[in-house]
Protein backbone atom coordinates (compact mmCIF):
# COMPACT_ATOMS: atom_id res chain seq x y z
CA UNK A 1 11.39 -21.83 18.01
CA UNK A 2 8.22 -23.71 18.06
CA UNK A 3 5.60 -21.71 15.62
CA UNK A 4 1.49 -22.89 16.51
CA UNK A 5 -1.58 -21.27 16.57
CA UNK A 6 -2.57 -20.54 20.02
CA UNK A 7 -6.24 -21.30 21.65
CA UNK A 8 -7.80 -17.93 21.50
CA UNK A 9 -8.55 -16.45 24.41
CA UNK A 10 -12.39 -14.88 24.45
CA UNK A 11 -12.87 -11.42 24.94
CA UNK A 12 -14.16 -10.90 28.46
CA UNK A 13 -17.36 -9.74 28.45
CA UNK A 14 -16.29 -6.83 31.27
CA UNK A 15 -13.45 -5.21 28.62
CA UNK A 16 -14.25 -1.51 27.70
CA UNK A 17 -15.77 -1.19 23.88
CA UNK A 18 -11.79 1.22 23.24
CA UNK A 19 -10.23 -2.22 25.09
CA UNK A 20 -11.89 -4.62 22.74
CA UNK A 21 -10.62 -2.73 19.55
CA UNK A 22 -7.17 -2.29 20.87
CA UNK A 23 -6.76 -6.28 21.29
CA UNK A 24 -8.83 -7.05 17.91
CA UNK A 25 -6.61 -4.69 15.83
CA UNK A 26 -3.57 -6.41 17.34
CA UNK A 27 -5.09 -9.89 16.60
CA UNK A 28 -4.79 -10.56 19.82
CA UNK A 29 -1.19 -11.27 19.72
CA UNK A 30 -0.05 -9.20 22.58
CA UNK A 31 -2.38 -10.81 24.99
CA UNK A 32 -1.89 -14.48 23.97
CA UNK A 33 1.70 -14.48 23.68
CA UNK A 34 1.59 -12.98 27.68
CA UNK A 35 -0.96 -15.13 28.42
CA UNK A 36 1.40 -18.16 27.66
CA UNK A 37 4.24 -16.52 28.87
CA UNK A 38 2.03 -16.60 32.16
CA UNK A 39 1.22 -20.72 32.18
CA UNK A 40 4.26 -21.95 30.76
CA UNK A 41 7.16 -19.11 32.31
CA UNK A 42 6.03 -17.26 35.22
CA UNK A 43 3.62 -20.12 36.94
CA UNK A 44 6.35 -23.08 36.88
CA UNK A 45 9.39 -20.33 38.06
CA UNK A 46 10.56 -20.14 41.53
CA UNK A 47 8.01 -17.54 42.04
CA UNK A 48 4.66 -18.17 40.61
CA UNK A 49 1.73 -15.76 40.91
CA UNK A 50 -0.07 -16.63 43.83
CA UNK A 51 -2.87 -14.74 46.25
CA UNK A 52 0.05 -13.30 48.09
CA UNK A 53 1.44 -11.60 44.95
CA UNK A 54 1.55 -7.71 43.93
CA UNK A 55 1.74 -7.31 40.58
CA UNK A 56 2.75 -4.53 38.95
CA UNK A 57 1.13 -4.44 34.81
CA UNK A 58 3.80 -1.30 34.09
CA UNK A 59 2.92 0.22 30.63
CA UNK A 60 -0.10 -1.64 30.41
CA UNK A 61 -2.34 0.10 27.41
CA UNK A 62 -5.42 -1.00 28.34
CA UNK A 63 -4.81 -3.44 31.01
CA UNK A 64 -3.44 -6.58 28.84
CA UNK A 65 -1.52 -7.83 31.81
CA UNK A 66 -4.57 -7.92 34.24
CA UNK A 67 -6.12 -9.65 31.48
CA UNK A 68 -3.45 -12.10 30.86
CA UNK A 69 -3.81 -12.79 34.29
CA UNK A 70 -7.39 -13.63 35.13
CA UNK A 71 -7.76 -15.00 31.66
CA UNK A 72 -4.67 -17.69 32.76
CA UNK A 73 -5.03 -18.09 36.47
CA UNK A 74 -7.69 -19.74 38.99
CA UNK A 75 -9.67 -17.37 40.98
CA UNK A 76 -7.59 -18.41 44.26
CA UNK A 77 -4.13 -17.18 42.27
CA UNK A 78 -4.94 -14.61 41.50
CA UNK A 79 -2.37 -11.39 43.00
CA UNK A 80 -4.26 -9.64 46.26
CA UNK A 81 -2.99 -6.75 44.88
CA UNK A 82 -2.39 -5.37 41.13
CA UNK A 83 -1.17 -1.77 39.92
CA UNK A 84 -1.92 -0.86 36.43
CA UNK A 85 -0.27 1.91 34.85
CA UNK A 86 0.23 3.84 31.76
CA UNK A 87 1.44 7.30 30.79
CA UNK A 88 -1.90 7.33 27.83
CA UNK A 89 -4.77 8.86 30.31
CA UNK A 90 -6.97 7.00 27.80
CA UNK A 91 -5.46 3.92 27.84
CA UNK A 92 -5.61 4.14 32.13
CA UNK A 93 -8.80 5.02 31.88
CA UNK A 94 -10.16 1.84 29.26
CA UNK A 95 -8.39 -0.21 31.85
CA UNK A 96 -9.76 1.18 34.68
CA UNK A 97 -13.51 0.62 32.79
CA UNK A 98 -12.48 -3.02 31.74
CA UNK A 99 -10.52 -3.89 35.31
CA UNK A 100 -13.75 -2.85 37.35
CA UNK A 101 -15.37 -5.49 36.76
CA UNK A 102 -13.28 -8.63 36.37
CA UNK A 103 -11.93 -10.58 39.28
CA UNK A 104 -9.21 -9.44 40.29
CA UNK A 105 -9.55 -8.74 44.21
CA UNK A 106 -8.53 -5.39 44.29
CA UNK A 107 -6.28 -3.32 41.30
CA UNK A 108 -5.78 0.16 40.93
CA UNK A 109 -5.35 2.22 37.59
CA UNK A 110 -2.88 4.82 37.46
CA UNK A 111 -1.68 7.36 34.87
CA UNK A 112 2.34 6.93 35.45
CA UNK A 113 5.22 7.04 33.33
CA UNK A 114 6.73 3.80 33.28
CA UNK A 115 10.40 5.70 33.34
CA UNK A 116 9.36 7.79 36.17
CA UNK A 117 7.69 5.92 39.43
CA UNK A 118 8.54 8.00 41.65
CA UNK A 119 5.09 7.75 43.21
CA UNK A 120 5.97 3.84 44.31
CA UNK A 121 8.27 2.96 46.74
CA UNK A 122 11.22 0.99 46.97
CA UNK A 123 10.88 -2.90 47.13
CA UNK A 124 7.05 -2.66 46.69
CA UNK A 125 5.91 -5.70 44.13
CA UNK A 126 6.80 -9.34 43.84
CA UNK A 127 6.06 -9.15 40.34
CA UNK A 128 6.37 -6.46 37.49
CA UNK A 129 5.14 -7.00 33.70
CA UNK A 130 6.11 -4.93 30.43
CA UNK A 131 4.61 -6.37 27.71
CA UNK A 132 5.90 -5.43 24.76
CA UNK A 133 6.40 -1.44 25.11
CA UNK A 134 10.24 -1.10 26.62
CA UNK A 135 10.82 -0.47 22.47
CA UNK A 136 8.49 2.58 22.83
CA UNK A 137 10.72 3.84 25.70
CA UNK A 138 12.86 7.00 25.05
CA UNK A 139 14.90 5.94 28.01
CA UNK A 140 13.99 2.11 28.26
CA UNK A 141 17.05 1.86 30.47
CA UNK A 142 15.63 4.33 32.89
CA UNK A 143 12.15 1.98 32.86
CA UNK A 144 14.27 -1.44 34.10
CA UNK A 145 15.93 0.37 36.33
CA UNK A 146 12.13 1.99 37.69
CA UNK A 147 11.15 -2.17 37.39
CA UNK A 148 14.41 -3.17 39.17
CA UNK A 149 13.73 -0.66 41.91
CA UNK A 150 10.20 -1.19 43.12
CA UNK A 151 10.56 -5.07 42.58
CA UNK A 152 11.13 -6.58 46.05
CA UNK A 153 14.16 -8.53 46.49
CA UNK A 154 13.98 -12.08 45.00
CA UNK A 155 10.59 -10.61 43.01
CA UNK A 156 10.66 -11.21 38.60
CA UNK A 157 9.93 -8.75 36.05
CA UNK A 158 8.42 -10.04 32.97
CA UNK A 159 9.35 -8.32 30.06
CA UNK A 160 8.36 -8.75 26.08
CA UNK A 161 9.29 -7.45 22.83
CA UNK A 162 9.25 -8.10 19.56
CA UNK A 163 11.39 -9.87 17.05
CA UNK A 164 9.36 -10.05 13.86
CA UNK A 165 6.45 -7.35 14.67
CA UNK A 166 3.99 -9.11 11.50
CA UNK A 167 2.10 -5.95 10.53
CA UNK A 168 5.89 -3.78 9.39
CA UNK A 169 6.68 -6.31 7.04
CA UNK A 170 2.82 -6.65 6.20
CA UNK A 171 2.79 -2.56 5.82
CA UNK A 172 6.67 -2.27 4.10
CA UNK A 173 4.96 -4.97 1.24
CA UNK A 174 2.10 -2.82 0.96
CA UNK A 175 4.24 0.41 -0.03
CA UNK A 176 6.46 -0.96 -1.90
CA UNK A 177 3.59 -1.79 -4.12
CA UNK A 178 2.46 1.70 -4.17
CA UNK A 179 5.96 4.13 -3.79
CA UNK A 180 8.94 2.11 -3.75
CA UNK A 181 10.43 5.04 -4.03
CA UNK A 182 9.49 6.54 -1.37
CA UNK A 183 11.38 5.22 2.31
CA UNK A 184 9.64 3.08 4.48
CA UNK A 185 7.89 3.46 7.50
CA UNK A 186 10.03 3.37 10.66
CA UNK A 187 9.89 0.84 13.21
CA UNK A 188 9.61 2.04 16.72
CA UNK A 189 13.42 0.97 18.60
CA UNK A 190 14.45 -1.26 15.32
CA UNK A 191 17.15 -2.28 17.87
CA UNK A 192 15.08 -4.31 20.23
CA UNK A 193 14.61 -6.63 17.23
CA UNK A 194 18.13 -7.89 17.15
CA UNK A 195 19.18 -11.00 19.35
CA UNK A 196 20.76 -9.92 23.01
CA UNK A 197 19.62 -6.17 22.79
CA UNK A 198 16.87 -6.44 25.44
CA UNK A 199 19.17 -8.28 27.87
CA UNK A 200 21.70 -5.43 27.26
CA UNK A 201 19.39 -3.06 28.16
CA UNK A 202 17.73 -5.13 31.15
CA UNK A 203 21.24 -5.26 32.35
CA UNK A 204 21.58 -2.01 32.34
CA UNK A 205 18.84 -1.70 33.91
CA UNK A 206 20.44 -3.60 37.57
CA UNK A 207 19.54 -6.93 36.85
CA UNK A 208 22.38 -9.24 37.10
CA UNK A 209 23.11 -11.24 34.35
CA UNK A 210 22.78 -14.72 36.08
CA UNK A 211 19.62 -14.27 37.08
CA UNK A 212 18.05 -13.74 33.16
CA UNK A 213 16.57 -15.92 31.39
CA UNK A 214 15.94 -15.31 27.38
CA UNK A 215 13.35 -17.52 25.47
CA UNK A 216 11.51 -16.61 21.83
CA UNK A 217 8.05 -17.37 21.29
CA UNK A 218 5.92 -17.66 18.01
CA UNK A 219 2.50 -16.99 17.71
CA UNK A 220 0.80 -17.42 14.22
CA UNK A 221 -2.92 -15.38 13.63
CA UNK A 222 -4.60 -17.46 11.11
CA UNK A 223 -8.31 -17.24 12.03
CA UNK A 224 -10.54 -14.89 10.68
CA UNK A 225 -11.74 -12.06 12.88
CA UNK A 226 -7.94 -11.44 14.10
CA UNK A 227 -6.60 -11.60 10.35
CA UNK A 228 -8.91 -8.82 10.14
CA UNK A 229 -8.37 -6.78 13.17
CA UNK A 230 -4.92 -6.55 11.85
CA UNK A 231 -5.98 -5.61 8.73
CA UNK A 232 -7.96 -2.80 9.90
CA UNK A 233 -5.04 -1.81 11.71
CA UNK A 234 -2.50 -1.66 8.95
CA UNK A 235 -5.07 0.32 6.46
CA UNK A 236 -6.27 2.88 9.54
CA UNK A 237 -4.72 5.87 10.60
CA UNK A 238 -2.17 3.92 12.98
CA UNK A 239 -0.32 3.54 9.57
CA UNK A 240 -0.83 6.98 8.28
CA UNK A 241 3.13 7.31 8.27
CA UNK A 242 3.41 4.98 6.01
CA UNK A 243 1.32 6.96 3.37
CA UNK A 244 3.32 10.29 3.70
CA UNK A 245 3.98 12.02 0.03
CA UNK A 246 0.61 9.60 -1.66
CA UNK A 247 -1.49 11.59 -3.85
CA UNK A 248 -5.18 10.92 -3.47
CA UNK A 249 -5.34 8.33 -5.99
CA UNK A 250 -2.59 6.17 -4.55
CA UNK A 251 -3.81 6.65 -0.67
CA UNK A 252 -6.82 5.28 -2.47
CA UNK A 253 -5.16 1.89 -3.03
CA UNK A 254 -3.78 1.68 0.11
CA UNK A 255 -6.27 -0.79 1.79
CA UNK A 256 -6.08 -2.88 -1.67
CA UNK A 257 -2.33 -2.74 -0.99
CA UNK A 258 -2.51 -3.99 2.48
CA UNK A 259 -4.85 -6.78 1.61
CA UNK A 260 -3.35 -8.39 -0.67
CA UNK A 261 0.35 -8.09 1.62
CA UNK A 262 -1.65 -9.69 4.24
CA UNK A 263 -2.63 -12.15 1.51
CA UNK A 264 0.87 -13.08 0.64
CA UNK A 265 2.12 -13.32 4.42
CA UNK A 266 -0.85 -15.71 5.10
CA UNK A 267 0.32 -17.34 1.88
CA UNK A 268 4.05 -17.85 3.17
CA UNK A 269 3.32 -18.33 6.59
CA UNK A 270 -0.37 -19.90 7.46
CA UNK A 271 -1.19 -16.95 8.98
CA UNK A 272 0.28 -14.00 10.17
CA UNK A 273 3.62 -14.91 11.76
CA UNK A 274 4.29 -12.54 14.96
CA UNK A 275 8.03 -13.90 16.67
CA UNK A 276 9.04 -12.20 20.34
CA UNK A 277 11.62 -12.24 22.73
CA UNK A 278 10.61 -13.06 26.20
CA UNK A 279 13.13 -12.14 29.52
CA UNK A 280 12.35 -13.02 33.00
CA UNK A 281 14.82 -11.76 35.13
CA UNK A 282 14.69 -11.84 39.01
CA UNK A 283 16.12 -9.10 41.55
């Protein structure tokens, strides 16, 4: 698994100000891992992207798959049609604010529950993209099978998770330093990080195993405005969990903590080392 530090991709200057924190706190990772996922996957598959696409950015926080999109495709590819949905009315509604304005040709924002379409019929997009939230699922089953079931026949789903999510071992370092005896903070569906999980669960979902493909990416933060985006994440409230039983005094050295994890990560690694599983699986 090839490990490199990807071009960055520039903010657009139409993403919401909520937007532009969520992707600088997650240095970015989510949206340039997709984004390549997008040139080097999805655009040389049997079924690129193309002006007669509709897409389908299920789960979407803030839009990252729209972005993906017209941050990776010509004007002239990009889908005639795009839904964008999330069950976080604020996330919907910083895509919505970001989306308005970019050039997509026409995209809706919905507040949906990526487990629950039933609002969207059968057979409906020739593409669907989960990037990197089917761990957050209570029923993540339930979501392929939603994906499986509006995808039109012969249409892909794109779906990512993660395999070494950077900031838990950044944020397990960081409280060990502090409480080691205290347990550490829990990983949202630990499962997905183990090797053949997500095609279990993808099968599950309908899609026949023959027609799933399984590849990792790496993706290494090592400049400095997403080093600290990352940072800020890890010593916000996003990671109060992790400080649960501190006294004043030790929540105190918590951002001290995380900076010099971070430190020791960048140390090991050249940066911070985020690893993911990517499926594309056609219906």
């Amino acid at each position: 698994m090839a490990s490199h530090q990807h071009p960055n991709l520039p903010l657009p200057d139409y993403f919401s100000k909520f937007a532009g924190i969520y992707v600088r706190q997650t240095g970015q990772s989510t949206l340039n891992i997709l984004a390549d996922v997008i040139t080097e996957h999805v655009q040389t598959s049997v079924l690129p992207i193309s002006a007669d696409s509709v897409v389908h950015d299920t789960a979407s926080g803030p839009g990252i798959g729209a972005v993906a999109l017209v941050a990776r495709l010509p004007r002239n590819q990009l889908p005639r049609e795009m839904l964008v949905s999330d069950n976080n009315a604020m996330m919907v509604s910083a895509a919505q604010e970001s989306l308005q304005a970019s050039a997509l040709p026409h995209v809706e924002c919905r507040e949906l529950d990526a487990q629950l379409l039933q609002s969207v019929p059968d057979n409906h997009f020739t593409h669907s993209i989960n990037n990197f939230s089917i761990f957050t699922f209570t029923r993540p089953a339930h979501a392929v099978r939603e994906t499986y079931r509006t995808l039109r026949p012969g249409g892909l789903a794109v779906i990512t998770c993660w395999r070494r999510f950077a900031p838990m071992f950044i944020v397990h370092a960081a409280q060990k330093k502090i409480r080691p005896d205290l347990p550490l903070m829990p990983t949202p569906g630990p499962e997905f990080f183990e090797e053949g999980v997500l095609q279990q669960v993808v099968e599950e979902g309908g899609f026949a195993k023959d027609n799933i493909t399984v590849v990792e990416k790496a993706l290494l933060v090592s400049d400095g405005e997403n080093v600290a985006g990352l940072t800020a994440l890890m010593s916000g409230p996003m990671m109060s969990k992790a400080r649960e039983g501190y006294t004043e005094d030790e929540e105190a050295r918590w951002a001290e903590s995380i900076g010099q994890s971070v430190k020791e990560e960048v140390d090991q690694f050249g940066g911070i080392r985020f690893e993911a599983y990517v499926l594309l699986a056609t219906k």
